[in-house]
N, C-alpha and C. Protein backbone atom coordinates (compact mmCIF):
# COMPACT_ATOMS: atom_id res chain seq x y z
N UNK A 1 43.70 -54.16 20.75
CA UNK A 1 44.36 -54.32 19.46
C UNK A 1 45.53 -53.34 19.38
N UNK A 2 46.59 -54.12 18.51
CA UNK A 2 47.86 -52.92 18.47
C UNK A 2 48.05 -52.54 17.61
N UNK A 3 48.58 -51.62 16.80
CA UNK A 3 49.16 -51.11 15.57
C UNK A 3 49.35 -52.59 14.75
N UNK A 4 50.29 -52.81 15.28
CA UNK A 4 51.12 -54.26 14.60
C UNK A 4 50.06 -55.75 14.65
N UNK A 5 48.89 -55.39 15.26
CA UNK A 5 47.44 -56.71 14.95
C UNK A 5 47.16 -56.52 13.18
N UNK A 6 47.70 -57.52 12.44
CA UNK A 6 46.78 -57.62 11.02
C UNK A 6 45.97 -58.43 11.14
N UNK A 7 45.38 -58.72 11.95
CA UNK A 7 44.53 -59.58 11.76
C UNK A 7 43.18 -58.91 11.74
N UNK A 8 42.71 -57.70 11.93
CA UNK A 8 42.11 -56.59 11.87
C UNK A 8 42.49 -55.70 11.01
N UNK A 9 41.78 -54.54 10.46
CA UNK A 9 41.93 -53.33 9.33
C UNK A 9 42.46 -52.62 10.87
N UNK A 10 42.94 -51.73 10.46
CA UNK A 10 43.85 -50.91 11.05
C UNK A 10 42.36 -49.77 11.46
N UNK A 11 42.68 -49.07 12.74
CA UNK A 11 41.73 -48.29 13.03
C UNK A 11 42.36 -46.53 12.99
N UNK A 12 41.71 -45.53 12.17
CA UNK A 12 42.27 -44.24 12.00
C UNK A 12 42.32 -43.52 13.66
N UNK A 13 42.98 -42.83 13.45
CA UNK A 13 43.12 -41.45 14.82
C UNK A 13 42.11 -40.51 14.61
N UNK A 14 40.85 -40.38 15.43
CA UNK A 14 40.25 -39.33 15.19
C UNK A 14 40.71 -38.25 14.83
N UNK A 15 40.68 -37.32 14.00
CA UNK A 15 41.10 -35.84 14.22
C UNK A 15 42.48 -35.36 12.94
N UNK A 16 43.24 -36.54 12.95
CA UNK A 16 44.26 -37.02 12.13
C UNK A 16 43.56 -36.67 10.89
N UNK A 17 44.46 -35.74 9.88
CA UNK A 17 44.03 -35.79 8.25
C UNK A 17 44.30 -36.76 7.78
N UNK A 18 45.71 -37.15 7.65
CA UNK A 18 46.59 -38.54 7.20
C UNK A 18 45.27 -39.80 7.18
N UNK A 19 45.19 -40.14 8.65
CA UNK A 19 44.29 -41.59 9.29
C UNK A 19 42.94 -41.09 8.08
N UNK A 20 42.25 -39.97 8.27
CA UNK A 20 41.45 -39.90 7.64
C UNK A 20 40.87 -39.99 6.09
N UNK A 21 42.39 -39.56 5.61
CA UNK A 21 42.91 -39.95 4.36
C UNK A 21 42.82 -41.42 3.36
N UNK A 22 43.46 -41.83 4.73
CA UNK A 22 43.69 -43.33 4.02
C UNK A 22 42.51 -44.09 4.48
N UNK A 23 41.84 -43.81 5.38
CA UNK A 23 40.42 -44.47 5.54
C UNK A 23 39.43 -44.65 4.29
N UNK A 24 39.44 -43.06 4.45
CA UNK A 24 38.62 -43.10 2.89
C UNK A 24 38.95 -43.84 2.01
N UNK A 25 40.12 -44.18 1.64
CA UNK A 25 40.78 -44.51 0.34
C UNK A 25 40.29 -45.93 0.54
N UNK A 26 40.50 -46.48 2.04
CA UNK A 26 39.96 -47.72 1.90
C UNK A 26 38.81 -48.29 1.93
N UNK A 27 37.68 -47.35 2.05
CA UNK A 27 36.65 -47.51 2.03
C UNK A 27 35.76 -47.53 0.44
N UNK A 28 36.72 -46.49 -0.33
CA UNK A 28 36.37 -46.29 -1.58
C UNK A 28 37.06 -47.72 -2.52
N UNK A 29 37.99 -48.20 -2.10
CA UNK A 29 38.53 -49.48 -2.36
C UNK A 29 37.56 -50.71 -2.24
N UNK A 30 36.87 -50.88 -1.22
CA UNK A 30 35.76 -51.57 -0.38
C UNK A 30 34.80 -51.33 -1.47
N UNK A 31 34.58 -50.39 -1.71
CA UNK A 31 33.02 -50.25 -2.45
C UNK A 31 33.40 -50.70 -3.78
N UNK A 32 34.61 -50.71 -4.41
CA UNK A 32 34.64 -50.90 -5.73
C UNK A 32 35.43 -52.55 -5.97
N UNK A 33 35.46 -53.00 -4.51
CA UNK A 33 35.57 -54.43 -4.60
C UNK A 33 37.13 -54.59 -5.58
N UNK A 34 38.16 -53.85 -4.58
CA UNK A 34 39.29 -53.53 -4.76
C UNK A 34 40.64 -54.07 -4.47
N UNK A 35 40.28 -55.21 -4.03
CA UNK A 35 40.78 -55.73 -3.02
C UNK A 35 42.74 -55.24 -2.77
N UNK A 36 43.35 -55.26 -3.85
CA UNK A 36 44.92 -54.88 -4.14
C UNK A 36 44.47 -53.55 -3.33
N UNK A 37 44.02 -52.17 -3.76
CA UNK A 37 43.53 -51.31 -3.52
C UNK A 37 43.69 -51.43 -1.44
N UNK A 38 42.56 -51.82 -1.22
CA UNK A 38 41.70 -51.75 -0.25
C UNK A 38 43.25 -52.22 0.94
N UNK A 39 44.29 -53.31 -0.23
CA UNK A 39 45.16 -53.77 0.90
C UNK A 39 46.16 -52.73 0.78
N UNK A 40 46.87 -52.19 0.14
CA UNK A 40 47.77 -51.30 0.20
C UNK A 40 47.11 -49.96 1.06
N UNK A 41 45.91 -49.72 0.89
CA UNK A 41 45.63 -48.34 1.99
C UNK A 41 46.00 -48.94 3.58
N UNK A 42 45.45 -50.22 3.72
CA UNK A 42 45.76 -50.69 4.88
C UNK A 42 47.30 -50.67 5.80
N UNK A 43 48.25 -50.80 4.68
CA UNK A 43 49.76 -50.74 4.52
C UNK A 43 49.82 -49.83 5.22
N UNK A 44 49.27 -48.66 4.20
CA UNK A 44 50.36 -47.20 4.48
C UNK A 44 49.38 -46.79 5.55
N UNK A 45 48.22 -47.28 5.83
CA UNK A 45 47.58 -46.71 7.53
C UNK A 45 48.32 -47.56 8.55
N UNK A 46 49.03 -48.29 8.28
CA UNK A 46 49.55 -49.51 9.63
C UNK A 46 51.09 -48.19 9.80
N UNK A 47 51.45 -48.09 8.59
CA UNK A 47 52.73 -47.45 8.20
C UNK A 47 52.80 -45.97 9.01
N UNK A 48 51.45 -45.44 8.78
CA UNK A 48 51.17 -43.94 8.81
C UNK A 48 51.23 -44.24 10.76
N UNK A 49 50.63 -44.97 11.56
CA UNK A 49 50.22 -45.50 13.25
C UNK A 49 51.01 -45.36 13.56
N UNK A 50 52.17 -46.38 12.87
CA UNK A 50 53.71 -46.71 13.50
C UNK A 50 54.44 -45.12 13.51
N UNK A 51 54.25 -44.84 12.47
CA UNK A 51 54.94 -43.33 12.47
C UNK A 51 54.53 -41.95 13.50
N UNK A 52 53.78 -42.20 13.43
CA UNK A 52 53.05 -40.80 13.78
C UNK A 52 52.12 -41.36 14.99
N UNK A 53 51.74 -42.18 15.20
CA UNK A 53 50.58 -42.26 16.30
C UNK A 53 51.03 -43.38 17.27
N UNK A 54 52.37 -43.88 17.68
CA UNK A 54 53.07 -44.69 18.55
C UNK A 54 53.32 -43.99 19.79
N UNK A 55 52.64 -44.42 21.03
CA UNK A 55 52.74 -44.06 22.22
C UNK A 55 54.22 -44.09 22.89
N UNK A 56 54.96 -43.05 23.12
CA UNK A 56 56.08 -43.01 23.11
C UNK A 56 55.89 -43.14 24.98
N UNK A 57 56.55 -43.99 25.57
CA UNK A 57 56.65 -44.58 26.66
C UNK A 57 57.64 -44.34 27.65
């Protein structure tokens, strides 16, 4: 899977505060059956990958 797969929730960076951040957020989204919620954390974790966690080649 790549950064850029939506067809999947986006997966955090171990270790990462940010990834860990927005995990939560989407998890707490999840539980409260959030769905707007649950999709915008997804955003800014696809957002946060591309930025910060792109294997520079």
């Amino acid at each position: 899977m790549t950064p850029d797969d939506i067809t999947r929730p986006p997966c955090p960076v171990p270790g990462c505060a940010a990834c860990t951040e927005l995990a939560e957020r989407r998890e707490v989204a999840q539980a409260e059956y959030d769905r707007s919620a649950e999709t915008d954390a997804n955003v800014l974790l696809r957002q946060h990958l591309r930025r910060e966690h792109r294997a520079h080649g």
